[in-house]
N, C-alpha and C. Protein backbone atom coordinates (compact mmCIF):
# COMPACT_ATOMS: atom_id res chain seq x y z
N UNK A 1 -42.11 68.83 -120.23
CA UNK A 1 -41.14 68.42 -121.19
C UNK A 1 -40.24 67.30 -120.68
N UNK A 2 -40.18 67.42 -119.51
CA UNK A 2 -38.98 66.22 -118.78
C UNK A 2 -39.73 64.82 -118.84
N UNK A 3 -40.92 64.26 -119.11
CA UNK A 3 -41.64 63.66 -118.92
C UNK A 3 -41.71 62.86 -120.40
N UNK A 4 -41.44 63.95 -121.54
CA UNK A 4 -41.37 62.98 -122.75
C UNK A 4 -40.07 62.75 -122.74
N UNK A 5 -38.75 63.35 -122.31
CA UNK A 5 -37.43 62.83 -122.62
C UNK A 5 -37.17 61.42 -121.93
N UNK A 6 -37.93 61.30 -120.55
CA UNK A 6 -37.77 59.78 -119.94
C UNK A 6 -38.07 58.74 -121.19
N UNK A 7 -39.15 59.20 -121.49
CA UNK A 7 -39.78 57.72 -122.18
C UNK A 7 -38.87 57.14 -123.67
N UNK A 8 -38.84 56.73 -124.35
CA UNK A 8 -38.00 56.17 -125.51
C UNK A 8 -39.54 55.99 -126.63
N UNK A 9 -38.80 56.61 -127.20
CA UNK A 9 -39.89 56.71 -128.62
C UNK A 9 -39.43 55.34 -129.66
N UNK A 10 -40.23 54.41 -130.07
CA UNK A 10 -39.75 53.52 -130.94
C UNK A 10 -40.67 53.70 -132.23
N UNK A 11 -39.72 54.14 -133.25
CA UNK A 11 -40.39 54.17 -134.24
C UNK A 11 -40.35 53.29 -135.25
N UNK A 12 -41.44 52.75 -136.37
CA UNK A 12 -41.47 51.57 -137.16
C UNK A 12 -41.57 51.67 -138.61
N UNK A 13 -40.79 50.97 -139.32
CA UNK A 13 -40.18 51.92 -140.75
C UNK A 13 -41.51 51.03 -141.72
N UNK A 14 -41.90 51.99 -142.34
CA UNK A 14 -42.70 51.31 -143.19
C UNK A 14 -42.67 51.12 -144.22
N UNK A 15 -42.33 50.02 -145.57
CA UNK A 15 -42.01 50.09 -146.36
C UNK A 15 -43.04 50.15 -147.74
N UNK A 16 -42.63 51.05 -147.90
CA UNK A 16 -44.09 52.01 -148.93
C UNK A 16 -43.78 51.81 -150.55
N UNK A 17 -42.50 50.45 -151.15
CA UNK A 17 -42.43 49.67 -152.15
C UNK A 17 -43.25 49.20 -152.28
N UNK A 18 -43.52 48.71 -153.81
CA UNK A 18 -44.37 47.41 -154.15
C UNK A 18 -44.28 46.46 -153.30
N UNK A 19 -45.18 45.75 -153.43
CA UNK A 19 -45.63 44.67 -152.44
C UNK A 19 -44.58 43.69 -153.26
N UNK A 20 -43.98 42.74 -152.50
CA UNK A 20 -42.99 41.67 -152.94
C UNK A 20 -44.22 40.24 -153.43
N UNK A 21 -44.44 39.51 -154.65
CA UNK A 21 -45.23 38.69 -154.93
C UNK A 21 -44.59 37.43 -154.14
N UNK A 22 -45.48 36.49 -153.85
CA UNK A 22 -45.62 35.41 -152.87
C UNK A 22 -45.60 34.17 -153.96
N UNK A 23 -44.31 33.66 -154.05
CA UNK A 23 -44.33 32.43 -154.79
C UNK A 23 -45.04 30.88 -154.36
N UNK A 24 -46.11 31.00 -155.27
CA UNK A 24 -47.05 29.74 -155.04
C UNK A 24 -46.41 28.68 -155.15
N UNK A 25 -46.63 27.73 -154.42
CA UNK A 25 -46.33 26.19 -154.89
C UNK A 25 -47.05 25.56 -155.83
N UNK A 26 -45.79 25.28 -156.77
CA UNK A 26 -46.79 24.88 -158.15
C UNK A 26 -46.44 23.62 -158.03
N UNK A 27 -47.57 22.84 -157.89
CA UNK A 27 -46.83 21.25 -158.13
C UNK A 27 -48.10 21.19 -159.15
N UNK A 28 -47.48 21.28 -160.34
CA UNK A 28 -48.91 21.05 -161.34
C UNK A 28 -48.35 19.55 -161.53
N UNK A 29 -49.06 19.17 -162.78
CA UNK A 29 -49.36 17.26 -163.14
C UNK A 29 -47.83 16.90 -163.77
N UNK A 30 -47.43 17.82 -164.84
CA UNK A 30 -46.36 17.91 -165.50
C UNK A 30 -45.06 17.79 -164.25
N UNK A 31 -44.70 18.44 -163.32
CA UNK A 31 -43.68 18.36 -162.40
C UNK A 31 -43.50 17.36 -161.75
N UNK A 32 -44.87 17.04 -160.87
CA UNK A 32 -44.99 15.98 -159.79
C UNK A 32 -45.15 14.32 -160.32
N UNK A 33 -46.21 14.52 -161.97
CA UNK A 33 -46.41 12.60 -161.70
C UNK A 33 -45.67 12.80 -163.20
N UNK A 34 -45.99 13.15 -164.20
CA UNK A 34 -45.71 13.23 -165.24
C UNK A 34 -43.94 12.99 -165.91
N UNK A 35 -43.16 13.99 -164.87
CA UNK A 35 -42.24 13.87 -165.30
C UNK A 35 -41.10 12.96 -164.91
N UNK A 36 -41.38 12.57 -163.29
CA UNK A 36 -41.18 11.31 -162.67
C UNK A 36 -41.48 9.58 -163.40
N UNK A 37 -42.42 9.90 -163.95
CA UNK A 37 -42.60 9.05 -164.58
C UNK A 37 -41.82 8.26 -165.68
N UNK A 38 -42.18 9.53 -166.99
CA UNK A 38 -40.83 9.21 -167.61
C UNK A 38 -39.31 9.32 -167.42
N UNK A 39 -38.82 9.79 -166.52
CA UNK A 39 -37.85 9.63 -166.50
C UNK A 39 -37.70 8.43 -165.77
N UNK A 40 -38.51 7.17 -165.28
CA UNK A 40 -38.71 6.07 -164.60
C UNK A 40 -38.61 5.32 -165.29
N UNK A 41 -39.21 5.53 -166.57
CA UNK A 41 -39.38 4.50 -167.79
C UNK A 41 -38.65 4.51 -168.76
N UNK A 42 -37.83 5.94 -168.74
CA UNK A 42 -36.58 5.89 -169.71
C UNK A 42 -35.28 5.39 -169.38
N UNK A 43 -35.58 5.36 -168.04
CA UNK A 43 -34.17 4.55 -167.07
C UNK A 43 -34.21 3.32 -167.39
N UNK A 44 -35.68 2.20 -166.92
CA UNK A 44 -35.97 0.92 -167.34
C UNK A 44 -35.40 0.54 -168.39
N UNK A 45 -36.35 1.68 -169.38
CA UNK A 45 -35.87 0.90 -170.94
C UNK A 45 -34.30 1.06 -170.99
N UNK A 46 -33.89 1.95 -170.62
CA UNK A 46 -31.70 1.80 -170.89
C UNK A 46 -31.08 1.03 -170.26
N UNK A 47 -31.48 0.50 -169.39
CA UNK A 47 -31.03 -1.02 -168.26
C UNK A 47 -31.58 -2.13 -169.03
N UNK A 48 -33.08 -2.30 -169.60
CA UNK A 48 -32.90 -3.26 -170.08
C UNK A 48 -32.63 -3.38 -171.60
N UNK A 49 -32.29 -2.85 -172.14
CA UNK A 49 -32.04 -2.46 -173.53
C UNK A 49 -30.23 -2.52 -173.42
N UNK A 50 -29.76 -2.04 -172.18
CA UNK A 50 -28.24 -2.39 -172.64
C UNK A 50 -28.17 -3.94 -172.04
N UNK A 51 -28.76 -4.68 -170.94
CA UNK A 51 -28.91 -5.94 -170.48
C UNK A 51 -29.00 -7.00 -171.52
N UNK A 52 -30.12 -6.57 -172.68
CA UNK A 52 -30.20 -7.65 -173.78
C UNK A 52 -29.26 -7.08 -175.44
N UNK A 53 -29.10 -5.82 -174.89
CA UNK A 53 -28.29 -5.62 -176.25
C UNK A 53 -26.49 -6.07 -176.42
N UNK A 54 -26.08 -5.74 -175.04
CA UNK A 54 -24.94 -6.27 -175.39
C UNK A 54 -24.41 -8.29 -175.12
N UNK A 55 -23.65 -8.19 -176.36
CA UNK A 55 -24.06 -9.95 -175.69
C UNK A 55 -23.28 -10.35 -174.62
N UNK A 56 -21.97 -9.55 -174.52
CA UNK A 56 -21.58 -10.31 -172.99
C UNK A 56 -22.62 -10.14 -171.38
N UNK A 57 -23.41 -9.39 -171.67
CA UNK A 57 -24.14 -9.19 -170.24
C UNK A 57 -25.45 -10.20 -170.88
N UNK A 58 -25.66 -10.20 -171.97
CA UNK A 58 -27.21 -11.08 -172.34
C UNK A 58 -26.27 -12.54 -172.13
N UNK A 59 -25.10 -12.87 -172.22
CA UNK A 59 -25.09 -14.38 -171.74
C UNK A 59 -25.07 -14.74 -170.68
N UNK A 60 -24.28 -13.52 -169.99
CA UNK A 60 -24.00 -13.67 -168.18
C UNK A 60 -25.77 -14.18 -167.41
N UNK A 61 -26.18 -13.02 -168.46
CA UNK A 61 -27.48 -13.30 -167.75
C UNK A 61 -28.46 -14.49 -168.08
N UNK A 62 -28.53 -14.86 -169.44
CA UNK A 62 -29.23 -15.76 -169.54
C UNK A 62 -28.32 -17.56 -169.91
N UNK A 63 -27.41 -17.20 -170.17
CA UNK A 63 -26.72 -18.41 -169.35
C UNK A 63 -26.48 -19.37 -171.27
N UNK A 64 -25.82 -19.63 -171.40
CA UNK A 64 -25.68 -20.27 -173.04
C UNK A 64 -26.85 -21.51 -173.03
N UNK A 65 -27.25 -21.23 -173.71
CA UNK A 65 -28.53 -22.04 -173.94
C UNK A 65 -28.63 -22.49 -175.20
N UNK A 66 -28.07 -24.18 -176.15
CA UNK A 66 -27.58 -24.48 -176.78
C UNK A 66 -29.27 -25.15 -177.31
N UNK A 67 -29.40 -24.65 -178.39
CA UNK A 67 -30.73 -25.63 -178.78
C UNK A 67 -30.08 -27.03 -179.79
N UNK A 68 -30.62 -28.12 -179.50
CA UNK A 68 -30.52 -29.28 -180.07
C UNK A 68 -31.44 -29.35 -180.41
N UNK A 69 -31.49 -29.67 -181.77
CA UNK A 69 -32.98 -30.07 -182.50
C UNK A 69 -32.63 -31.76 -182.97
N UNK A 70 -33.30 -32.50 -182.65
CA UNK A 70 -33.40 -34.02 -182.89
C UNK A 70 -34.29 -34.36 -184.16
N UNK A 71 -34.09 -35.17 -184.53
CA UNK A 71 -35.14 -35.67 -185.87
C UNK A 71 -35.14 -37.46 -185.76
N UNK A 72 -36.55 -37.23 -185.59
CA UNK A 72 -36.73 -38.52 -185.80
C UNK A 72 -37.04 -39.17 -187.26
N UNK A 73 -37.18 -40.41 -187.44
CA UNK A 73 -37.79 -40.67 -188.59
C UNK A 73 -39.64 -40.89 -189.11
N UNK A 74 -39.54 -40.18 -190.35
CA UNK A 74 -40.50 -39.84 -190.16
C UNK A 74 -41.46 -40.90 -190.60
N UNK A 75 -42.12 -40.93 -190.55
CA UNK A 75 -43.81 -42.29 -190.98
C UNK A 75 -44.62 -41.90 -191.36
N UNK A 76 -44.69 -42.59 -192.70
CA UNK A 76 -46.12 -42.34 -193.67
C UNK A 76 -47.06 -42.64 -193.56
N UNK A 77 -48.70 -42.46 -193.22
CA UNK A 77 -49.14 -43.33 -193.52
C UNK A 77 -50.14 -43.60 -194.51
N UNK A 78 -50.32 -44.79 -194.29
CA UNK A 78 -50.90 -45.36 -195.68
C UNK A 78 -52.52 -45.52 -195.03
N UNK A 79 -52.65 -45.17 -196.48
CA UNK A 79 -54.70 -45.48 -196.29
C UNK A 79 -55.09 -46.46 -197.35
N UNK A 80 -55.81 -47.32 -196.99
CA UNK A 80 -55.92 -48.57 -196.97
C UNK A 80 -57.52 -48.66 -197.40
């Protein structure tokens, strides 16, 4: 009997719950390219959509650009 009190008993708890489920990595099409995407292209279009919509930033940017239209005189001609 003196021989089991030396030693140290370690005992190991076992847990006899449901098994805990293992969350997969979902990188389906929709998460990874899909939704990156548009939200890439909905940014674009609101940068450049407020760039040309409002006119103080559409002049800054494209600079006053005054068209002159000239007229010359015009010539008939004659067939002979």
């Amino acid at each position: 009997m003196e021989e089991n009190s030396n030693h140290k008993q370690t005992y190991q708890v076992i847990d006899m719950s449901e098994p805990k489920k293992e969350k997969k990595a979902t990188n389906s099409f929709s998460k990874s390219i899909l939704l990156p995407f548009c939200s890439g292209v909905l940014g674009a279009t609101l940068v450049v959509g407020t760039c040309f919509g409002v006119p103080q930033i559409r002049t800054y940017l494209m600079g006053k650009t005054e068209f002159v239209q000239t007229s010359s005189p015009s010539r008939k001609c004659r067939n002979t």
